[in-house]
C-alpha atoms as a PDB file:
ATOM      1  CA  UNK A   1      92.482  71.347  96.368  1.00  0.00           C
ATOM      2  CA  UNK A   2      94.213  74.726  96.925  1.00  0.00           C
ATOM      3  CA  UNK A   3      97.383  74.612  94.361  1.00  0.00           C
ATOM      4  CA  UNK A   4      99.495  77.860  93.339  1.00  0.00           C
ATOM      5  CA  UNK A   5     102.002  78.001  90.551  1.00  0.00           C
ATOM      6  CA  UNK A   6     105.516  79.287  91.591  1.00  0.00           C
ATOM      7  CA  UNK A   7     108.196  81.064  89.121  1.00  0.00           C
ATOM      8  CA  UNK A   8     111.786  80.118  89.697  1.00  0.00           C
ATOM      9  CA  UNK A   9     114.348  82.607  88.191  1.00  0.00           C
ATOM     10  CA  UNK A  10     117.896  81.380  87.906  1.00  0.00           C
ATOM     11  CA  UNK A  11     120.043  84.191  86.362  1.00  0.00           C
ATOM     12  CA  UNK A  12     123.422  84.859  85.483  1.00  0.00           C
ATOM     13  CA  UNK A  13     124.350  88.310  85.871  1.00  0.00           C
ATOM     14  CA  UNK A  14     126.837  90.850  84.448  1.00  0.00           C
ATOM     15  CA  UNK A  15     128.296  93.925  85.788  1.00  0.00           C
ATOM     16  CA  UNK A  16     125.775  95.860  83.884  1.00  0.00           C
ATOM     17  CA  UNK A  17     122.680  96.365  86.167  1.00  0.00           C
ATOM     18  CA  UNK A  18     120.406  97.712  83.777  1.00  0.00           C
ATOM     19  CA  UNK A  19     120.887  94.813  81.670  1.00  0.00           C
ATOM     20  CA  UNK A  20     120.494  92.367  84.567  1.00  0.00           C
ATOM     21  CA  UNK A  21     117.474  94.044  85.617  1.00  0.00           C
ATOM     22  CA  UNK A  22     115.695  93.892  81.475  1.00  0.00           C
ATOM     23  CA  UNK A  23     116.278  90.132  81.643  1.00  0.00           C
ATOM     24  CA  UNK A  24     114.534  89.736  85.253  1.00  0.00           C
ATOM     25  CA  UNK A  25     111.849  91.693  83.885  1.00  0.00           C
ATOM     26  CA  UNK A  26     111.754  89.473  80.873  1.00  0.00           C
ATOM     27  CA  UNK A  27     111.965  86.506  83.097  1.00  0.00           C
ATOM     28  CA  UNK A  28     109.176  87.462  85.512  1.00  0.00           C
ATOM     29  CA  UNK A  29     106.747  88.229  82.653  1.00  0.00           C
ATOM     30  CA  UNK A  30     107.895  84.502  80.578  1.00  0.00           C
ATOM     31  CA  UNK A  31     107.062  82.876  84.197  1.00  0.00           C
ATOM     32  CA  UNK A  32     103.381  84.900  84.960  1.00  0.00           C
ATOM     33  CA  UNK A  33     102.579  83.820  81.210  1.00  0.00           C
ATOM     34  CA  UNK A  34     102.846  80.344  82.055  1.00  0.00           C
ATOM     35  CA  UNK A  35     100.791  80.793  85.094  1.00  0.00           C
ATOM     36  CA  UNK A  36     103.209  81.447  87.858  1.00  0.00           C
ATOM     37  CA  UNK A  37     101.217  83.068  90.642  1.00  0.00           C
ATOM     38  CA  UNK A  38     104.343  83.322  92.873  1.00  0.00           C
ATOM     39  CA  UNK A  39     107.758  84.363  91.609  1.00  0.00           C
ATOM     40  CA  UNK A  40     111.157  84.082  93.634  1.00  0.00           C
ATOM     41  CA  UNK A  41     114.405  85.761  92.640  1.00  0.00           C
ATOM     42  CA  UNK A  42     117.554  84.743  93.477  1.00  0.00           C
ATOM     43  CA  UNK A  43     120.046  86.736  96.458  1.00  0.00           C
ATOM     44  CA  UNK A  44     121.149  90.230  95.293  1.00  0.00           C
ATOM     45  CA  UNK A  45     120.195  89.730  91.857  1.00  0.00           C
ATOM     46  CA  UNK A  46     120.498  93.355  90.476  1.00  0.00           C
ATOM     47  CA  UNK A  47     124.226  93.164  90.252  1.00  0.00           C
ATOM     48  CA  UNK A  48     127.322  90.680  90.032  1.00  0.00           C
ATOM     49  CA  UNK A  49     127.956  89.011  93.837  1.00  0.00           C
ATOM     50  CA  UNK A  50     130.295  92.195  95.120  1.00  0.00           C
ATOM     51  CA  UNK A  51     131.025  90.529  98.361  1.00  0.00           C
ATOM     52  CA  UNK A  52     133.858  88.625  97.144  1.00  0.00           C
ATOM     53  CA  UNK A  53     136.012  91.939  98.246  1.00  0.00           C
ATOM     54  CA  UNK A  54     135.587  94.319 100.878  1.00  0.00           C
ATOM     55  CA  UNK A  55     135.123  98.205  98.749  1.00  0.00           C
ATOM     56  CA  UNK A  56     133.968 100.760 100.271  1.00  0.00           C
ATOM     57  CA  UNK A  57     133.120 101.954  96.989  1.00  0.00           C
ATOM     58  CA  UNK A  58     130.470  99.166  96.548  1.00  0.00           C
ATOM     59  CA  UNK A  59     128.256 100.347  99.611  1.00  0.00           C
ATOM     60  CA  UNK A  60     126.843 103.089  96.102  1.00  0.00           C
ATOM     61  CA  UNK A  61     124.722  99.991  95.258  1.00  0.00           C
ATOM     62  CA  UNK A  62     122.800 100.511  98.355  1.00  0.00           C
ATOM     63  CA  UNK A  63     119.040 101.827  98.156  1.00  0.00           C
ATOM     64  CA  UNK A  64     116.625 102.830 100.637  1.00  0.00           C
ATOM     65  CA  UNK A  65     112.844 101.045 100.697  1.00  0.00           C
ATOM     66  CA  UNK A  66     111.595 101.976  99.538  1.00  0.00           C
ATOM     67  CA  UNK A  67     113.324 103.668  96.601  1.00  0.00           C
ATOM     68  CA  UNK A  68     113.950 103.173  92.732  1.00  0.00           C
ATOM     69  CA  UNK A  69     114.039  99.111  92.663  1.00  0.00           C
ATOM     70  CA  UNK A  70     111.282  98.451  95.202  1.00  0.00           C
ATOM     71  CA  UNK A  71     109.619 100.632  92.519  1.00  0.00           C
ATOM     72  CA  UNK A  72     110.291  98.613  89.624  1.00  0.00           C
ATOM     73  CA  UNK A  73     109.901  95.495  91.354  1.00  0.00           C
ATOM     74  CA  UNK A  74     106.109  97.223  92.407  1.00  0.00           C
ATOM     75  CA  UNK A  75     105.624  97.849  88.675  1.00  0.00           C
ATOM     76  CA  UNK A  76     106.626  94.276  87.127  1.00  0.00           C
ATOM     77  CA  UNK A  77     104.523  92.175  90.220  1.00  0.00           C
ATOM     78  CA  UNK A  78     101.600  94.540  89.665  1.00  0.00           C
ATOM     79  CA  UNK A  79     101.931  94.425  85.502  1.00  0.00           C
ATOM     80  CA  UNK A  80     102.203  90.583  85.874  1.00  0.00           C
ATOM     81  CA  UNK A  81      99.528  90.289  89.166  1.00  0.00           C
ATOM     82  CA  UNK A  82     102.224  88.218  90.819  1.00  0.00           C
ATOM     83  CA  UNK A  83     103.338  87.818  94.255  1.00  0.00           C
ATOM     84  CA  UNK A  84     106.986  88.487  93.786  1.00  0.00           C
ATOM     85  CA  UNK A  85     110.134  87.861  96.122  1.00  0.00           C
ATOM     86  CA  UNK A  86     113.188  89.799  95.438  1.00  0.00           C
ATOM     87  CA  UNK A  87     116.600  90.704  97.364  1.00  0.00           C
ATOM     88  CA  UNK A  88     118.190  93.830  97.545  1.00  0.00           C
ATOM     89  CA  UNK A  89     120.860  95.979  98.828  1.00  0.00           C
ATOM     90  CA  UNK A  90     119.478  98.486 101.951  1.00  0.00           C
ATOM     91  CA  UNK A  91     120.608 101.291 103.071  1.00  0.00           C
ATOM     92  CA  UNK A  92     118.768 102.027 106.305  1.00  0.00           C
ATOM     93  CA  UNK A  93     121.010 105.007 107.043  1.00  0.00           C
ATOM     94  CA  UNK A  94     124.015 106.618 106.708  1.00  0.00           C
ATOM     95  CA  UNK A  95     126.232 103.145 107.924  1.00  0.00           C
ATOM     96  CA  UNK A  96     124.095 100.934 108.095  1.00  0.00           C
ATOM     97  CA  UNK A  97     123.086  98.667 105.443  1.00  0.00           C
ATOM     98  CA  UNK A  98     121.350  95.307 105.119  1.00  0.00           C
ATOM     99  CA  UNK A  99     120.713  92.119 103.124  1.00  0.00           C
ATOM    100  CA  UNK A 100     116.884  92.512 102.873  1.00  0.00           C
ATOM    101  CA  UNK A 101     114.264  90.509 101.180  1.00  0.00           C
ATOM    102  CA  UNK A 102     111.172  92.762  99.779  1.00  0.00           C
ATOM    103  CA  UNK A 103     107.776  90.689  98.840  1.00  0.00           C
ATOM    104  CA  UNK A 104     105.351  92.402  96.820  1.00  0.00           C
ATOM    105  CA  UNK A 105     101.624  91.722  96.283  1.00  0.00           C
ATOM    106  CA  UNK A 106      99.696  91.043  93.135  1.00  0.00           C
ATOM    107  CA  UNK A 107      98.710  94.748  92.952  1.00  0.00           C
ATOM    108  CA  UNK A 108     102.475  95.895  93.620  1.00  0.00           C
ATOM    109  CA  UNK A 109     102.026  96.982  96.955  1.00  0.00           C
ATOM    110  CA  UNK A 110     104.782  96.351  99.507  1.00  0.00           C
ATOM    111  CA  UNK A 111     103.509  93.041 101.479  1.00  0.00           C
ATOM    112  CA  UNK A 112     106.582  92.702 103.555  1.00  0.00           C
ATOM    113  CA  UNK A 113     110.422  92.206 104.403  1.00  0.00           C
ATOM    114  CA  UNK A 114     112.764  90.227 105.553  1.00  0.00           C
ATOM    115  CA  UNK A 115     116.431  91.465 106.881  1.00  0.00           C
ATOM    116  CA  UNK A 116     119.030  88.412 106.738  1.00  0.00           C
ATOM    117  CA  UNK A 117     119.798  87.255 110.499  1.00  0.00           C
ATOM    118  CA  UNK A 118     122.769  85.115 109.612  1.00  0.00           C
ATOM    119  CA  UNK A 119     125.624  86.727 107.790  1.00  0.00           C
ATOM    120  CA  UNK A 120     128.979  84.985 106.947  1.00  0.00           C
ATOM    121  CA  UNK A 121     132.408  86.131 107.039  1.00  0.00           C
ATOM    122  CA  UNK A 122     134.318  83.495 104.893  1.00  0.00           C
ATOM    123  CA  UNK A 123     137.105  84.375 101.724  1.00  0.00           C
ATOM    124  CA  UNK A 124     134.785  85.189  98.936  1.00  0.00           C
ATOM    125  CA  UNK A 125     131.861  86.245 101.058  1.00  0.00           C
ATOM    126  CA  UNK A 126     132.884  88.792 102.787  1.00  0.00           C
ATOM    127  CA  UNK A 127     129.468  89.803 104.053  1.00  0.00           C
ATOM    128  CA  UNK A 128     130.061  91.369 107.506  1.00  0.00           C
ATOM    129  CA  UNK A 129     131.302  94.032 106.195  1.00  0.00           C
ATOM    130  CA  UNK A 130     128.614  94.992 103.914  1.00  0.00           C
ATOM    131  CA  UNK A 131     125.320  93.975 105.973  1.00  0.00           C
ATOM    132  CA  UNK A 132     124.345  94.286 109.767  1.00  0.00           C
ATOM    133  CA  UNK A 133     122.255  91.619 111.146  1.00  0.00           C
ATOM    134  CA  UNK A 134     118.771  91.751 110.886  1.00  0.00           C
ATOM    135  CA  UNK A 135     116.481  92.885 113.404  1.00  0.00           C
ATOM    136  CA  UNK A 136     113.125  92.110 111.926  1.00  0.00           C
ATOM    137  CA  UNK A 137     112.859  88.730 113.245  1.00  0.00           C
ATOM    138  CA  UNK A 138     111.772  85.751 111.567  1.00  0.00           C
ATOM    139  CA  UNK A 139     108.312  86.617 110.463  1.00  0.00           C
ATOM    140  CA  UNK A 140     105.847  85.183 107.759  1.00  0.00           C
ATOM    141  CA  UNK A 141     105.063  87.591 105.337  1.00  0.00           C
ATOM    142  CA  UNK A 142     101.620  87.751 105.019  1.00  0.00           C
ATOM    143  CA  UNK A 143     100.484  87.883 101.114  1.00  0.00           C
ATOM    144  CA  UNK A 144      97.274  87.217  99.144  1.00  0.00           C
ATOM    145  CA  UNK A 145      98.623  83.746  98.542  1.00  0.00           C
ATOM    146  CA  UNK A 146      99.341  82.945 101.943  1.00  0.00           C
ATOM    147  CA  UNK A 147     102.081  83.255 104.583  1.00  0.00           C
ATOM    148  CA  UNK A 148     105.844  82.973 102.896  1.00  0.00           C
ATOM    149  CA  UNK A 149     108.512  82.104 105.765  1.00  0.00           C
ATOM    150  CA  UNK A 150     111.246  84.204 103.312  1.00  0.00           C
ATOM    151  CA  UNK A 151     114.784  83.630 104.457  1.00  0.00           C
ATOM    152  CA  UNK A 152     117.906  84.396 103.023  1.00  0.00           C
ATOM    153  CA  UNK A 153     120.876  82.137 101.924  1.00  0.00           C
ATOM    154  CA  UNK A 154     123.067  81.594 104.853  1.00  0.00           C
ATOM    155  CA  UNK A 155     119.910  81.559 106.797  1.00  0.00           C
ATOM    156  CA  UNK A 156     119.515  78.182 105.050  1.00  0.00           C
ATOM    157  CA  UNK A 157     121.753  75.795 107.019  1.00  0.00           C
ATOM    158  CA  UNK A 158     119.967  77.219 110.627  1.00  0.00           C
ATOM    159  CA  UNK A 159     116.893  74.635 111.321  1.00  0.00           C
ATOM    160  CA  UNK A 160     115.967  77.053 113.697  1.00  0.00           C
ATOM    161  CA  UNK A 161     114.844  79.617 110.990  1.00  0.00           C
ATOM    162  CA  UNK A 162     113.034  77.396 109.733  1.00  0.00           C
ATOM    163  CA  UNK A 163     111.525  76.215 112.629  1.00  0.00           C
ATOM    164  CA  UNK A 164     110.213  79.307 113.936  1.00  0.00           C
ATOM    165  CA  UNK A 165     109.310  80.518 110.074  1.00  0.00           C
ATOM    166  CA  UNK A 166     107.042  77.432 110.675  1.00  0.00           C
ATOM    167  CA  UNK A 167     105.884  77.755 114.364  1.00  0.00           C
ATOM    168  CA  UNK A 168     104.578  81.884 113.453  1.00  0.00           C
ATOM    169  CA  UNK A 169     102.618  79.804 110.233  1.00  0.00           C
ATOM    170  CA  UNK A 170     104.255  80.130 107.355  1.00  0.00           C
ATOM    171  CA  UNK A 171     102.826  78.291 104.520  1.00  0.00           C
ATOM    172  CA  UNK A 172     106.469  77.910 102.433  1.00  0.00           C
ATOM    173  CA  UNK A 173     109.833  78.062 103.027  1.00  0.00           C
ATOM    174  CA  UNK A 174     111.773  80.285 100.559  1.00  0.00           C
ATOM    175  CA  UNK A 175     115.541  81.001 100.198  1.00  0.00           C
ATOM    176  CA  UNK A 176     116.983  83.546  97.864  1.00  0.00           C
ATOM    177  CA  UNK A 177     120.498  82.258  97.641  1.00  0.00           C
ATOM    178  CA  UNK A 178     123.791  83.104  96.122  1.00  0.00           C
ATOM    179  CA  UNK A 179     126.531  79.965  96.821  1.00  0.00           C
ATOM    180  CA  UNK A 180     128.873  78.410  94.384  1.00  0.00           C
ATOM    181  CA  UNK A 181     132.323  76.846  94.115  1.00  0.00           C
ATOM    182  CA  UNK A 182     135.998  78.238  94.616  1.00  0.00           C
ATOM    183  CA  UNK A 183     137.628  76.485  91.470  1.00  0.00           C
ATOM    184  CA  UNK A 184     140.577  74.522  93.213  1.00  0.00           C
ATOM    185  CA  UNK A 185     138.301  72.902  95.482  1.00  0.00           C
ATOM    186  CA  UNK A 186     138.664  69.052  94.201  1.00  0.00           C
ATOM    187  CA  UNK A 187     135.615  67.702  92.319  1.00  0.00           C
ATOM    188  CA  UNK A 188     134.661  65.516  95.299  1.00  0.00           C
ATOM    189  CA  UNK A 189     134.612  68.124  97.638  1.00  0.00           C
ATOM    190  CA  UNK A 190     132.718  70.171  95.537  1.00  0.00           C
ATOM    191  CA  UNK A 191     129.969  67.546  95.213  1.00  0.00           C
ATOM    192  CA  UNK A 192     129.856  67.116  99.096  1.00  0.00           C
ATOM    193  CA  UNK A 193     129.333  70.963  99.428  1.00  0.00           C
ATOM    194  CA  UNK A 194     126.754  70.808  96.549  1.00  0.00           C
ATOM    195  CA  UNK A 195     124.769  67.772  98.543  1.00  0.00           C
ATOM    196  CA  UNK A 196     125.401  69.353 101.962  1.00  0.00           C
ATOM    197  CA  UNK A 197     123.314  72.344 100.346  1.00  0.00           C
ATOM    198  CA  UNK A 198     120.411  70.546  98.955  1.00  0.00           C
ATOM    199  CA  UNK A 199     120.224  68.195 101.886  1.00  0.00           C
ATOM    200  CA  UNK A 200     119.794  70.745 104.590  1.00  0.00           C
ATOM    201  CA  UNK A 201     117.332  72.794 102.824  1.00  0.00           C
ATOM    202  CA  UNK A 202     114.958  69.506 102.373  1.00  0.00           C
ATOM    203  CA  UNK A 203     115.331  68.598 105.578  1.00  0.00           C
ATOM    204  CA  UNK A 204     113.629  71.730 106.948  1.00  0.00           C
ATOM    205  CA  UNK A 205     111.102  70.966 104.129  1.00  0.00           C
ATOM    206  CA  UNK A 206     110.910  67.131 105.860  1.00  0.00           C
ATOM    207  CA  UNK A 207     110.785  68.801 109.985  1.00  0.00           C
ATOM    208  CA  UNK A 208     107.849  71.243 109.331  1.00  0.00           C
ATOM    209  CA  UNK A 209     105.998  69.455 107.081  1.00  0.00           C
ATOM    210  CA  UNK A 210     106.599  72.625 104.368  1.00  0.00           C
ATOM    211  CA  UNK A 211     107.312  72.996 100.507  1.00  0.00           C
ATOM    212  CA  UNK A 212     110.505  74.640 100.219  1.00  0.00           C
ATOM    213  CA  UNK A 213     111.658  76.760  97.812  1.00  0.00           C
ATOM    214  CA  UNK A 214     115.667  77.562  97.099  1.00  0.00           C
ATOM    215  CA  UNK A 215     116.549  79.887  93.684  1.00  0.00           C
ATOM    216  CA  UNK A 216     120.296  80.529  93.345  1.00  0.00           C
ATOM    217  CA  UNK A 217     122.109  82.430  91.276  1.00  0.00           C
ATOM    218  CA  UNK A 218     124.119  80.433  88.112  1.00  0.00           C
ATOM    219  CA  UNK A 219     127.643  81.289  86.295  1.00  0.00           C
ATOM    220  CA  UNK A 220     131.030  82.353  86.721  1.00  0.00           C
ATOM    221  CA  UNK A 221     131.787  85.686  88.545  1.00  0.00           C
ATOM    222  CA  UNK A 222     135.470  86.774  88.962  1.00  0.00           C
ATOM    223  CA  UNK A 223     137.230  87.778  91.993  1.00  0.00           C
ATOM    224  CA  UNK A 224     138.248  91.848  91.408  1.00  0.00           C
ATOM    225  CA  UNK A 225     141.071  91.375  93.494  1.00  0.00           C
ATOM    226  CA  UNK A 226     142.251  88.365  91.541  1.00  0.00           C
ATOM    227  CA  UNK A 227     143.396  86.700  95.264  1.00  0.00           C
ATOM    228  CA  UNK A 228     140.625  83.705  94.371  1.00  0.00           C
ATOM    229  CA  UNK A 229     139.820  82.458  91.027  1.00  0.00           C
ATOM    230  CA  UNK A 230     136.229  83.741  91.206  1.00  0.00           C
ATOM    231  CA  UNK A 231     132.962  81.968  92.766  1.00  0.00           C
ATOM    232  CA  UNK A 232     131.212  79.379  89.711  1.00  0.00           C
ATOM    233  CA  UNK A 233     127.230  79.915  91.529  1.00  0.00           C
ATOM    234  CA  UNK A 234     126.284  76.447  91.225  1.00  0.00           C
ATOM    235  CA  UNK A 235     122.589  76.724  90.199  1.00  0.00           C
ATOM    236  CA  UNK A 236     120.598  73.786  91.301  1.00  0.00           C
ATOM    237  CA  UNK A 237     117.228  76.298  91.898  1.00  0.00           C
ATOM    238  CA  UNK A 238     114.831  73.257  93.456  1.00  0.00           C
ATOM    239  CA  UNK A 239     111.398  72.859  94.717  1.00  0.00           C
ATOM    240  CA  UNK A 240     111.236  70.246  97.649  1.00  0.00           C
ATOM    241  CA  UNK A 241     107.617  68.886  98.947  1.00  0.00           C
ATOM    242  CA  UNK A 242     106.968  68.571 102.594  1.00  0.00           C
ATOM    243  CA  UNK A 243     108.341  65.213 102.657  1.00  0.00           C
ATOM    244  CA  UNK A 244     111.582  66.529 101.057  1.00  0.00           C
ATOM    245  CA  UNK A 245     110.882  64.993  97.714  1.00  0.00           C
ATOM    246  CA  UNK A 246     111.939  66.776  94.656  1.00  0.00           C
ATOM    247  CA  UNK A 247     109.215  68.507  92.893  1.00  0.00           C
ATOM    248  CA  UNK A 248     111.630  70.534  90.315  1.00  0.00           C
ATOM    249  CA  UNK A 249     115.545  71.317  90.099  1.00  0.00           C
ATOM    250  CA  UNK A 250     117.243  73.523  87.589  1.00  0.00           C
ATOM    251  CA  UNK A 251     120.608  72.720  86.328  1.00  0.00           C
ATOM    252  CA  UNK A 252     124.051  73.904  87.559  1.00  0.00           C
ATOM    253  CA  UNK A 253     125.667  75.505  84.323  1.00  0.00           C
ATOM    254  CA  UNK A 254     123.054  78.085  82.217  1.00  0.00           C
ATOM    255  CA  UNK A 255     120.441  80.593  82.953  1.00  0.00           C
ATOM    256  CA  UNK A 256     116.807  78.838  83.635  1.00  0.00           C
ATOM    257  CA  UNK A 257     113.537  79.896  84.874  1.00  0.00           C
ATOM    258  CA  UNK A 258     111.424  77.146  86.155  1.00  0.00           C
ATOM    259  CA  UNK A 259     107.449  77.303  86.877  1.00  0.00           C
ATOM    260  CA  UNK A 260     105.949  74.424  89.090  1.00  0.00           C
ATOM    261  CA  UNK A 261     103.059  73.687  90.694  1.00  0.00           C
ATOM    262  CA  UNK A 262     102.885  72.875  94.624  1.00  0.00           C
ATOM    263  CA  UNK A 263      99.895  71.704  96.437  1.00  0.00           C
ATOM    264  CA  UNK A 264      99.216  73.359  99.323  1.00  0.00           C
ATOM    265  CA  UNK A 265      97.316  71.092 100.987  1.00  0.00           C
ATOM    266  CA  UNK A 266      99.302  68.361 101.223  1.00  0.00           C
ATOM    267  CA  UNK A 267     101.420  68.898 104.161  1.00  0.00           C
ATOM    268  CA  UNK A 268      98.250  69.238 106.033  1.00  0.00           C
ATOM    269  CA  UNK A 269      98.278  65.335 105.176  1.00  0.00           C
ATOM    270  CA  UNK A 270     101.766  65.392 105.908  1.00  0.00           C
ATOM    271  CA  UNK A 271     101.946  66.990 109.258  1.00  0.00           C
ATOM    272  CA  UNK A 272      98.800  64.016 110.155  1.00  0.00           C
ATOM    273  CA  UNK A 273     100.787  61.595 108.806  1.00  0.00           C
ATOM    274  CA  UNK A 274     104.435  62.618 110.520  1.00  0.00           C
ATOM    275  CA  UNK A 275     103.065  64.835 113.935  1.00  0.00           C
ATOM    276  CA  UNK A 276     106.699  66.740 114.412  1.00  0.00           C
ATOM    277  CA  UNK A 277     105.138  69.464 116.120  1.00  0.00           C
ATOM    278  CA  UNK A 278     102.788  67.633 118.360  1.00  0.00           C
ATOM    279  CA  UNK A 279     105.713  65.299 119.565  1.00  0.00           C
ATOM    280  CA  UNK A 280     108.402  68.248 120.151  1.00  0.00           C
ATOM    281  CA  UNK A 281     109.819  68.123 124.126  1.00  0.00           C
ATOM    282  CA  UNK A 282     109.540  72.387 124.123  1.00  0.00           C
ATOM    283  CA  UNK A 283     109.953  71.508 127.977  1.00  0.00           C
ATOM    284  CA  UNK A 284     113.701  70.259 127.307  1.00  0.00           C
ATOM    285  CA  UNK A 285     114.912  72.999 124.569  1.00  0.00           C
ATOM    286  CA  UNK A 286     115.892  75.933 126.700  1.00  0.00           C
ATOM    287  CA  UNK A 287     119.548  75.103 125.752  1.00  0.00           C
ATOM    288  CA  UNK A 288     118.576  76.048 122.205  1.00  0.00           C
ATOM    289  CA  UNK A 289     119.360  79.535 123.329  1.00  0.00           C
ATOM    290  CA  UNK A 290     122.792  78.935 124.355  1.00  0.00           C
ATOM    291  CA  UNK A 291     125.332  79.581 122.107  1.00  0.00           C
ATOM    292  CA  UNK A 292     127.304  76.111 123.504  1.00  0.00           C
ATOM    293  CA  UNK A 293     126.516  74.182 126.609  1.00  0.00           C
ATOM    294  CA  UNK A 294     129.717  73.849 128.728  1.00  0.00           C
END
């Protein structure tokens, strides 16, 4: 039975950057020692969440790929022969900047990337102004543990991502995510955000017959402007089967890293067992291009 080992790294982060990137360096080496094989980072993990405001200032976090942080990610996934997911901060060119996801082989070469498609514009997460769209596609990223279908947090309540992660053979489904709670919302609707969260992201495990795996960040992070009280990243890092059972979940209040062991060939069984794809009416879909039918 083909089974891999996955590293889950759910960090709190500071506004120091070099001290951010020692513990994710610390983290990914703690996981490869207990046998990850495959290690996801959380969204934008280098730095606090500086979406929350709109700074022109902030767009100095950008790097090229590659450039200095593809390079240490190279160095740590090569040092630790791990397949390694991380999220950072492009700049393409002068203006134009994205959300991109950067997989590295076991031997620290540059397997892939991923440029967010779906970018929000809400108070807090003010992303539009930051990242353009991506134009990549949604691709598998071929590594030498198999295809990862690597998405990006908002990117996570689209089934079509998902879908056509799965339809192009992707072997996972993995979200780098950064989402957490305004502090006035009431305690019930912060649990129904919370659920609404989990239970999308398991149900694209359940449709395509996939593991999925979702790492966000953890902690509070305060607004600069002081217009909100901050974003508390509500944790919950999870690793759903391809039945959407839970194979791991971190908690919702302190740092954690989490290593777990999927088995790939169970949704083969699965996808016998529950024939989603064979039954799909692709003849009736064309509206799934629409933005709304009228």
């Amino acid at each position: 039975m083909r089974k891999i080992k996955v590293g889950l790294i759910q960090q709190s982060n500071t506004a120091d950057i070099k001290a951010n990137l020692m513990n994710l360096a610390k983290s990914i080496e703690a996981c490869a020692i207990h046998g990850a094989q495959l290690i996801v980072l959380q969204e934008l993990h280098n730095s606090l969440y500086f979406c929350q405001t709109e700074n022109p200032n902030l767009f100095d976090l950008a790097e090229p790929i590659p450039g200095p942080s593809t390079g240490f990610y190279s160095e740590l996934a090569a040092a630790n022969k791990v397949v390694l997911v991380t999220s950072l901060f492009e700049r393409r060119a002068p203006g134009l900047y994205h959300n991109t996801a950067v997989v590295f082989d076991r031997d620290g070469s540059i397997a892939g990337k991923y440029r967010k498609m779906h970018i929000p514009d809400d108070p807090a997460y003010y992303e539009k102004f930051y990242f353009t769209p991506g134009d990549i596609g949604f691709k598998p990223i071929q590594t030498s543990l198999g295809k990862l279908g690597v998405l990006v947090c908002w990117d996570q309540w689209y089934p079509e991502a998902a879908r056509l992660m799965a339809l192009k053979g992707a072997e996972l489904l993995i979200y780098p995510t950064a989402i957490g709670w305004e502090s006035s919302d009431a305690d019930d609707e912060k649990a129904r955000q919370l659920n609404a969260w989990i239970i999308s992201q398991r149900a694209h495990a359940v449709a395509n017959g996939l593991p999925v795996i979702s790492v966000n960040r953890v902690g509070h992070e305060p607004d600069p402007s002081g217009q909100t009280n901050g974003i508390l990243f509500w944790g919950n890092s999870f690793v759903a089967g391809p039945q959407g059972e839970f194979l791991a979940q971190a908690g919702n209040d302190h740092a954690e890293n989490m290593v777990v062991e999927i088995d790939m060939e169970r949704s083969e069984n699965v996808r016998r067992w529950w024939p989603f794809l064979r039954d799909r009416r692709i003849d009736e879909f064309e509206g799934l291009t629409k933005r709304f039918l009228d």
